[in-house]
C-alpha atoms as a PDB file:
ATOM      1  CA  UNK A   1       6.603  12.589  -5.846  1.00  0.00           C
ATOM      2  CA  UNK A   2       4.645   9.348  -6.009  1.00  0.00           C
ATOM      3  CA  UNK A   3       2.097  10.868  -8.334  1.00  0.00           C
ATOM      4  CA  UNK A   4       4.825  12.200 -10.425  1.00  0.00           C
ATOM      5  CA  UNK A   5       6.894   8.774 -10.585  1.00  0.00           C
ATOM      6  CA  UNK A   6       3.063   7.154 -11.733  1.00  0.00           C
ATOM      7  CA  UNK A   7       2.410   9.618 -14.493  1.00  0.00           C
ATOM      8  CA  UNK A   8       6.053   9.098 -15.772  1.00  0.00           C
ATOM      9  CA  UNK A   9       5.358   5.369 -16.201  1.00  0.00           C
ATOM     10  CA  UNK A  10       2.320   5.561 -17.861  1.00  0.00           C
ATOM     11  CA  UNK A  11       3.949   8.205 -20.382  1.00  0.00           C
ATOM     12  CA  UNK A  12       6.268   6.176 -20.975  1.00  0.00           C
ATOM     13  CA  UNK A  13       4.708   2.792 -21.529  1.00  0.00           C
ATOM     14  CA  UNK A  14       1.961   4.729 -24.066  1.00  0.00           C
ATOM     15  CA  UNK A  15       4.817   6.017 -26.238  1.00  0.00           C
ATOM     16  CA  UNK A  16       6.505   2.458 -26.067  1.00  0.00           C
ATOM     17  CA  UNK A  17       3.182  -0.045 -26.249  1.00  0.00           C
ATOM     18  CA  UNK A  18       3.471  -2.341 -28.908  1.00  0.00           C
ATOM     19  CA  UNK A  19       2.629  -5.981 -29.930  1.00  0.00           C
ATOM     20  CA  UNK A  20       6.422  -7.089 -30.263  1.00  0.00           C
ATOM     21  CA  UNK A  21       7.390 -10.296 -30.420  1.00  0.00           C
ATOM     22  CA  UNK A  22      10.572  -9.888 -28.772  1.00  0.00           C
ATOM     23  CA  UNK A  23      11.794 -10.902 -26.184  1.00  0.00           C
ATOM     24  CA  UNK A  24      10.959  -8.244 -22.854  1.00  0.00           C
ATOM     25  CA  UNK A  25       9.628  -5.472 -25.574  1.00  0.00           C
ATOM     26  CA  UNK A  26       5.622  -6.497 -25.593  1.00  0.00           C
ATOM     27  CA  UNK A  27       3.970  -3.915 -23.319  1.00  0.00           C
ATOM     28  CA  UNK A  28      -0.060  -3.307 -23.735  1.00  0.00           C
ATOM     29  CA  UNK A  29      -1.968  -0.737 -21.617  1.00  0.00           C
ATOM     30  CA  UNK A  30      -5.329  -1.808 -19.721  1.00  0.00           C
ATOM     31  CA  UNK A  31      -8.177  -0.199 -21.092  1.00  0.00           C
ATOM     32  CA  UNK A  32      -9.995   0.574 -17.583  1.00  0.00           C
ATOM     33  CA  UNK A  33      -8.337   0.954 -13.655  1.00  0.00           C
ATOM     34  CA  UNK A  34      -9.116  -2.042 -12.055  1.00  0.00           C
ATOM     35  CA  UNK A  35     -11.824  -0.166  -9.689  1.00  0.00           C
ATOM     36  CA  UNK A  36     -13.554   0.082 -13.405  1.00  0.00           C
ATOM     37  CA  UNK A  37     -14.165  -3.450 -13.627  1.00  0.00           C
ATOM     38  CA  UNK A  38     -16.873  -5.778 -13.104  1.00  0.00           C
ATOM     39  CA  UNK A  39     -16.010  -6.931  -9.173  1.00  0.00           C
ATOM     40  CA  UNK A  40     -18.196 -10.374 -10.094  1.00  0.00           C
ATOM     41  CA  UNK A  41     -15.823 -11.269 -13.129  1.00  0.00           C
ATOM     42  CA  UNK A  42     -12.645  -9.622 -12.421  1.00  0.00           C
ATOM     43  CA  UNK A  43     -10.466 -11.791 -10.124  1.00  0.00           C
ATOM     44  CA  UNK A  44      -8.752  -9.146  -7.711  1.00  0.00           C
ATOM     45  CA  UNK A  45      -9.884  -6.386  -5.063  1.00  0.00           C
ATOM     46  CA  UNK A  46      -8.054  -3.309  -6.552  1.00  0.00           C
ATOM     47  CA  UNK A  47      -9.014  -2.090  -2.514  1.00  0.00           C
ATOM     48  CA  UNK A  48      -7.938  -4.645  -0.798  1.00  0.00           C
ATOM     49  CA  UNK A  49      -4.158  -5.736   0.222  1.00  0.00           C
ATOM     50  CA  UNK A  50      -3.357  -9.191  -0.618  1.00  0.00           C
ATOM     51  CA  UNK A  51      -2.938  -9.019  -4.569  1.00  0.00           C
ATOM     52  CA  UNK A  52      -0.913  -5.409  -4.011  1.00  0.00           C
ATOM     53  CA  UNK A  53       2.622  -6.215  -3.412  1.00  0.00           C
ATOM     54  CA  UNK A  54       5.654  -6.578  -6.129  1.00  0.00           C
ATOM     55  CA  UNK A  55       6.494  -9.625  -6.279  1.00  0.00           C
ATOM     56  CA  UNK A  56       9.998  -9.490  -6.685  1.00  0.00           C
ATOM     57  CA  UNK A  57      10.684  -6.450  -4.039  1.00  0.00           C
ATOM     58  CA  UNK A  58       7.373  -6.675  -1.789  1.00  0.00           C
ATOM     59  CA  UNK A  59       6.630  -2.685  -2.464  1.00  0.00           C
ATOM     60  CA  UNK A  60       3.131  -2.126  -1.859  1.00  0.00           C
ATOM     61  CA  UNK A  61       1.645  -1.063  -5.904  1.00  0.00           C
ATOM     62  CA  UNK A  62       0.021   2.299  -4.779  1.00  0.00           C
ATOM     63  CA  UNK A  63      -1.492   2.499  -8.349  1.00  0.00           C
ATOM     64  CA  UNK A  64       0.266   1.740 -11.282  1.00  0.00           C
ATOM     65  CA  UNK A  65       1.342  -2.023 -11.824  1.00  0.00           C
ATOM     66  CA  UNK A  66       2.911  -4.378 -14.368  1.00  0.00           C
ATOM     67  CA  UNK A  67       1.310  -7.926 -14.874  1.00  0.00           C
ATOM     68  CA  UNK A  68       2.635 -10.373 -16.823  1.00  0.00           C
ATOM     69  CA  UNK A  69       1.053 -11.855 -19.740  1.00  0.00           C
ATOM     70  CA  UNK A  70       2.664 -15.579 -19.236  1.00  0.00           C
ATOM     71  CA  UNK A  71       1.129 -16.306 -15.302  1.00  0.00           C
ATOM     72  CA  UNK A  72      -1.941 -14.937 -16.813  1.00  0.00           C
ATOM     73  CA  UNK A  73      -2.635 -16.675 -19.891  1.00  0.00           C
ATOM     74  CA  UNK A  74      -0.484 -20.034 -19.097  1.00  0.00           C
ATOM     75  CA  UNK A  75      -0.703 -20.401 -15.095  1.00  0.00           C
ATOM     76  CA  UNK A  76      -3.909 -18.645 -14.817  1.00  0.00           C
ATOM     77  CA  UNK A  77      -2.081 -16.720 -11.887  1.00  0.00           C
ATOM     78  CA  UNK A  78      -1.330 -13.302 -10.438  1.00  0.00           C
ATOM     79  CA  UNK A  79       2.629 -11.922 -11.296  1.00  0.00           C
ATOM     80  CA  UNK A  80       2.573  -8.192 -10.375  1.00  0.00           C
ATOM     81  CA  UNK A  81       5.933  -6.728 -10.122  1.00  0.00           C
ATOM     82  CA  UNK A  82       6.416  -2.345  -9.545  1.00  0.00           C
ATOM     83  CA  UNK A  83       7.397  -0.016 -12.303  1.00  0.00           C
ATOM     84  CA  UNK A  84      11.528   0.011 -10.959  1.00  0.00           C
ATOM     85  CA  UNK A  85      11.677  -3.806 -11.006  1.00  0.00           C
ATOM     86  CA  UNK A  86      10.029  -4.317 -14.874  1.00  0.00           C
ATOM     87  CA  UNK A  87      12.407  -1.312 -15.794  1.00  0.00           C
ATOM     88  CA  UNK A  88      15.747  -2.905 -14.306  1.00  0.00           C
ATOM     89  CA  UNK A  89      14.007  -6.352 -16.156  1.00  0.00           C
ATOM     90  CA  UNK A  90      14.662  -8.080 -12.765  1.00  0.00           C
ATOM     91  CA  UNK A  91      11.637 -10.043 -14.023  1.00  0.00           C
ATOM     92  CA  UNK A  92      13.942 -11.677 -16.309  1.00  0.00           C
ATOM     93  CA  UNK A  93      14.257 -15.085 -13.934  1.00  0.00           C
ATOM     94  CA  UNK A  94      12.826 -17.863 -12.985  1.00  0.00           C
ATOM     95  CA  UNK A  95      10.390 -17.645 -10.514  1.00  0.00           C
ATOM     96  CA  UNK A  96       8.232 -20.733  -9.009  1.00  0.00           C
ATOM     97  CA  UNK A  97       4.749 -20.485  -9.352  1.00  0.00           C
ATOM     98  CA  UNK A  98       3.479 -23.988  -8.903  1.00  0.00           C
ATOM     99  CA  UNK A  99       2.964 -25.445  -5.717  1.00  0.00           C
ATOM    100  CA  UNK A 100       5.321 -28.468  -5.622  1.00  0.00           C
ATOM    101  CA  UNK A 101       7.106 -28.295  -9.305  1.00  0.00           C
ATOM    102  CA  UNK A 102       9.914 -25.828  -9.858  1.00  0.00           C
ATOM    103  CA  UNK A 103      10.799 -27.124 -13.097  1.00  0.00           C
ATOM    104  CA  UNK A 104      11.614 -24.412 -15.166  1.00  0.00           C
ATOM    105  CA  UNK A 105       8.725 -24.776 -18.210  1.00  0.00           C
ATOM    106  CA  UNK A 106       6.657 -21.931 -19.266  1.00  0.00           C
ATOM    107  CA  UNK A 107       3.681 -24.134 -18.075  1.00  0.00           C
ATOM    108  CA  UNK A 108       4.344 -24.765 -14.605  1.00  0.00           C
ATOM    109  CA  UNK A 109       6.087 -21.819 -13.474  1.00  0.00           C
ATOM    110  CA  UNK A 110       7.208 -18.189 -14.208  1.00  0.00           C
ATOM    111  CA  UNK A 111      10.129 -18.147 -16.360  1.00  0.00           C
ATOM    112  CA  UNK A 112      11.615 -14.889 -17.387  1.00  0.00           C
ATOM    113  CA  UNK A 113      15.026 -15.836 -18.657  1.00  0.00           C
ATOM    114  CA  UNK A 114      14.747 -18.395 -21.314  1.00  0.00           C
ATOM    115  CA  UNK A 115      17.522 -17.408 -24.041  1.00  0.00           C
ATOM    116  CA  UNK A 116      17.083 -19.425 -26.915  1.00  0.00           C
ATOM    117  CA  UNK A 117      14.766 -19.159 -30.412  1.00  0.00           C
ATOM    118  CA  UNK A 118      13.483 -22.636 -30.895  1.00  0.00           C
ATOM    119  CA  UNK A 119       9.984 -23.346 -31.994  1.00  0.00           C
ATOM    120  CA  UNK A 120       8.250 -26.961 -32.408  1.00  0.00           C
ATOM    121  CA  UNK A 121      10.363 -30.345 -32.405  1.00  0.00           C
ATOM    122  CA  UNK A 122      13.053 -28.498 -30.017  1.00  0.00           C
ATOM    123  CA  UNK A 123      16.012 -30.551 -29.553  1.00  0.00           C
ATOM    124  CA  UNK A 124      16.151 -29.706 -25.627  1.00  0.00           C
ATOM    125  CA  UNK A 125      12.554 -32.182 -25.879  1.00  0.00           C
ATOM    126  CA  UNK A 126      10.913 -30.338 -23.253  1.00  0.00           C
ATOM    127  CA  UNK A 127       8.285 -29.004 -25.363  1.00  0.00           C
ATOM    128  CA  UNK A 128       5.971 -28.783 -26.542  1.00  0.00           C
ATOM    129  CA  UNK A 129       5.988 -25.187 -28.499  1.00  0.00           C
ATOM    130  CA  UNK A 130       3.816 -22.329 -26.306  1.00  0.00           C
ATOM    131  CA  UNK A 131       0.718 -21.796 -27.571  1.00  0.00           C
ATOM    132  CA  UNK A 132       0.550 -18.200 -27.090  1.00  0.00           C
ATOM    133  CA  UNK A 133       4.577 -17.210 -28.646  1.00  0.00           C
ATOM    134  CA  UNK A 134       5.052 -20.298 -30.409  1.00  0.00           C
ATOM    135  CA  UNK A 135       8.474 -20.799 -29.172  1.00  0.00           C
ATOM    136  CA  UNK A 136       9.649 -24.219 -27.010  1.00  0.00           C
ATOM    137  CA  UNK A 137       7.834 -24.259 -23.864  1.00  0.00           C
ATOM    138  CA  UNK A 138      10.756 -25.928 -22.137  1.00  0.00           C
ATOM    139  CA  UNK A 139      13.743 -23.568 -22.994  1.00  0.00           C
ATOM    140  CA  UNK A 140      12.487 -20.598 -25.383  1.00  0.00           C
ATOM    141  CA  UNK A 141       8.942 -19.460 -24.520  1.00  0.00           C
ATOM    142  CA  UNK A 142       8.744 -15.354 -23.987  1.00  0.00           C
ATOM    143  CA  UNK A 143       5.371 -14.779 -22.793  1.00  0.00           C
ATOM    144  CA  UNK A 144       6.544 -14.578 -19.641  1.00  0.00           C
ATOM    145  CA  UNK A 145       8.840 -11.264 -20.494  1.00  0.00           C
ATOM    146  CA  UNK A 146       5.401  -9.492 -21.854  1.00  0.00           C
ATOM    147  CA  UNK A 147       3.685  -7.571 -19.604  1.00  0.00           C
ATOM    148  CA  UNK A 148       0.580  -5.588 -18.995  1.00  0.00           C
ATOM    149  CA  UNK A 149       0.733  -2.096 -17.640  1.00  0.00           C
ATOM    150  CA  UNK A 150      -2.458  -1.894 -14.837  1.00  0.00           C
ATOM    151  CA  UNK A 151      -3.830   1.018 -13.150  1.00  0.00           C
ATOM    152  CA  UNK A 152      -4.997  -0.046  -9.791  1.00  0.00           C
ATOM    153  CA  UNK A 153      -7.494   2.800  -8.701  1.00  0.00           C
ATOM    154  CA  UNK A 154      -7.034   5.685 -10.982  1.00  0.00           C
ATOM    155  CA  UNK A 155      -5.994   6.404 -15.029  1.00  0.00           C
ATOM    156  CA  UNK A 156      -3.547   9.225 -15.543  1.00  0.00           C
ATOM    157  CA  UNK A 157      -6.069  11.984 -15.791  1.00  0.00           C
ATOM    158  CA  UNK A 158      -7.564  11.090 -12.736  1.00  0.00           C
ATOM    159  CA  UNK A 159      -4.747  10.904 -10.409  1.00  0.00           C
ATOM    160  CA  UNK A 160      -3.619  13.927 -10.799  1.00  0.00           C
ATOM    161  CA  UNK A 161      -6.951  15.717 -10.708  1.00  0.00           C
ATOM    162  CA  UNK A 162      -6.985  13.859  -7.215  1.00  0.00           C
ATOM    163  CA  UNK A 163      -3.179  15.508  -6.824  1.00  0.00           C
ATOM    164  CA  UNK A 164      -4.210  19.313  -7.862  1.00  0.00           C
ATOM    165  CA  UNK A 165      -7.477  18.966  -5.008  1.00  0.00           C
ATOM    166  CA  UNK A 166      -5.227  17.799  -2.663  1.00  0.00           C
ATOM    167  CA  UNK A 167      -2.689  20.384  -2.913  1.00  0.00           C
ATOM    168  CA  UNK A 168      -5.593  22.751  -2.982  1.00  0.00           C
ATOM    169  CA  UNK A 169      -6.956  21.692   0.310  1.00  0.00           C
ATOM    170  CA  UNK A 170      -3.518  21.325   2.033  1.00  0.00           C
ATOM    171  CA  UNK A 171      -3.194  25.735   0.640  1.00  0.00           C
ATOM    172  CA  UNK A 172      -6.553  26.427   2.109  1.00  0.00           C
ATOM    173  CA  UNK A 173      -5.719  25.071   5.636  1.00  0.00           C
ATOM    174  CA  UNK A 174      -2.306  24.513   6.025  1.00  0.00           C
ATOM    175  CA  UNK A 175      -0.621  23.449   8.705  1.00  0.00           C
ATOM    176  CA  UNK A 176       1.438  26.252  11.222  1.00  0.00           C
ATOM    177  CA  UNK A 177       4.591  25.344  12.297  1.00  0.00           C
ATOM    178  CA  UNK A 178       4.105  26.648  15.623  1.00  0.00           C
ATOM    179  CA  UNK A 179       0.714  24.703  16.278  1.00  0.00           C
ATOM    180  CA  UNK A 180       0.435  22.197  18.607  1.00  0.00           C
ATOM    181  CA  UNK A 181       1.054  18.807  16.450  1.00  0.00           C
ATOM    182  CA  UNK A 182      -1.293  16.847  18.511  1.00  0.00           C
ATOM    183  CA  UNK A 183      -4.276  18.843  17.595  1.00  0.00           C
ATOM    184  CA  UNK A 184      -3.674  16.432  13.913  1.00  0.00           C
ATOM    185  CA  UNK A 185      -3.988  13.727  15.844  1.00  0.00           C
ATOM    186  CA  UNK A 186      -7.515  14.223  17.261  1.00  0.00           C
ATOM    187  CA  UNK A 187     -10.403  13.130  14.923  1.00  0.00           C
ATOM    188  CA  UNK A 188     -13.396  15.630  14.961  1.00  0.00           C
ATOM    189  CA  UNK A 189     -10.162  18.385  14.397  1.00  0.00           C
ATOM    190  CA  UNK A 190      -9.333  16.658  11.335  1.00  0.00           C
ATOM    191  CA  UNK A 191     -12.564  15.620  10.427  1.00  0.00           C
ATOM    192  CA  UNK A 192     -13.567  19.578  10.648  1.00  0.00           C
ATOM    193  CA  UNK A 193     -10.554  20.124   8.827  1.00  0.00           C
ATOM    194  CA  UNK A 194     -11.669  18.213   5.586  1.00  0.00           C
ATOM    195  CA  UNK A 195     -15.021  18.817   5.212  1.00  0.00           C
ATOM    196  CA  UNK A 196     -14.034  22.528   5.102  1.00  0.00           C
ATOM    197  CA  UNK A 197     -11.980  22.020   2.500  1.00  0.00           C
ATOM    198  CA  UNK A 198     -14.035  20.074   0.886  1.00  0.00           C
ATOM    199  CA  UNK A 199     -17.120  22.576   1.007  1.00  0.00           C
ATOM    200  CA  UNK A 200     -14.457  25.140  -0.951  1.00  0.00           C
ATOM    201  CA  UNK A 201     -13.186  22.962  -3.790  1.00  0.00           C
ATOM    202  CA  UNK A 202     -15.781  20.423  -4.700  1.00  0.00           C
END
């Protein structure tokens, strides 16, 4: 189910990538999972736990995560939210990011809902105009509704390769119902287990 659900949302964010300037509608595709990058240069552990959490619902991001462009490029921060919060656009709010300031300006803080269209010499005078979307830091900036679709461990192909070995292992020694459940519980059983499976389908 979980594979499935990650699949879906990669689908579906390579039919609808695209460079839009609209508002919410910008979504690009990483190039690499992040277990592809250089660990010296890229700034989080895809195997640790800290940077791995949604930050709007707290669900653990298995694999497939959503960063947004604005933290990134104007905080210099980490905003990953799941795939069911970025398509219910519950990203679309402010959200502090700065320490002490919760001003709501593109610069200090995360700020999804900004509704109007106003570029340079903005008459709310909380510029000035982003540098990234051009529009009025203060009240119309939209980088922070663009987003970044991240694999965490694995691309499409390669999670469900990982899927089809799994369900061929689980065929090769499944599990009884009328065996003792316990016997899963002990190590060398399970350890026995897998490397028997994994002498048939590696």
């Amino acid at each position: 189910h979980v594979v499935k659900e990650h699949v879906n949302t990669m689908e579906i964010a390579s039919r609808e990538a695209c460079q839009s300037l609209l508002r919410g509608k910008r979504v690009t595709i990483s190039k690499r999972p992040n277990t592809h990058e250089n660990p010296s240069s890229f700034p989080v552990d895809p195997y640790g736990n800290n940077d791995f959490f949604c930050k709007l619902c707290n669900q653990e991001l298995s694999n497939v995560y959503f960063h947004c462009d604005g933290c990134e490029q104007l905080l210099s921060k980490d905003f990953n939210i799941c795939r069911k919060c970025h398509a219910e656009k519950m990203f679309c709010q402010t959200i502090q990011m700065h320490p002490s300031n919760p001003k709501r300006h593109s610069t200090l803080n995360h700020t999804g809902r900004m509704n109007y269209d106003r570029g340079s010499r903005c008459p709310c005078r909380n510029g000035p105009a982003c540098k990234i979307c051009h529009f009025c830091s203060g009240c119309s900036c939209r980088c922070h509704t663009w987003f970044t679709l991240h694999y965490r461990l694995f691309n499409k192909d390669e999670e469900t390769a990982l899927l089809a070995r799994v369900e061929a292992a689980t065929k090769a020694e499944p599990v009884e119902p009328d065996e003792p459940f316990h016997r899963y519980l002990d190590q060398a059983f399970t350890e026995a287990r897998l490397e028997n499976a994994s002498r048939k389908y590696d």
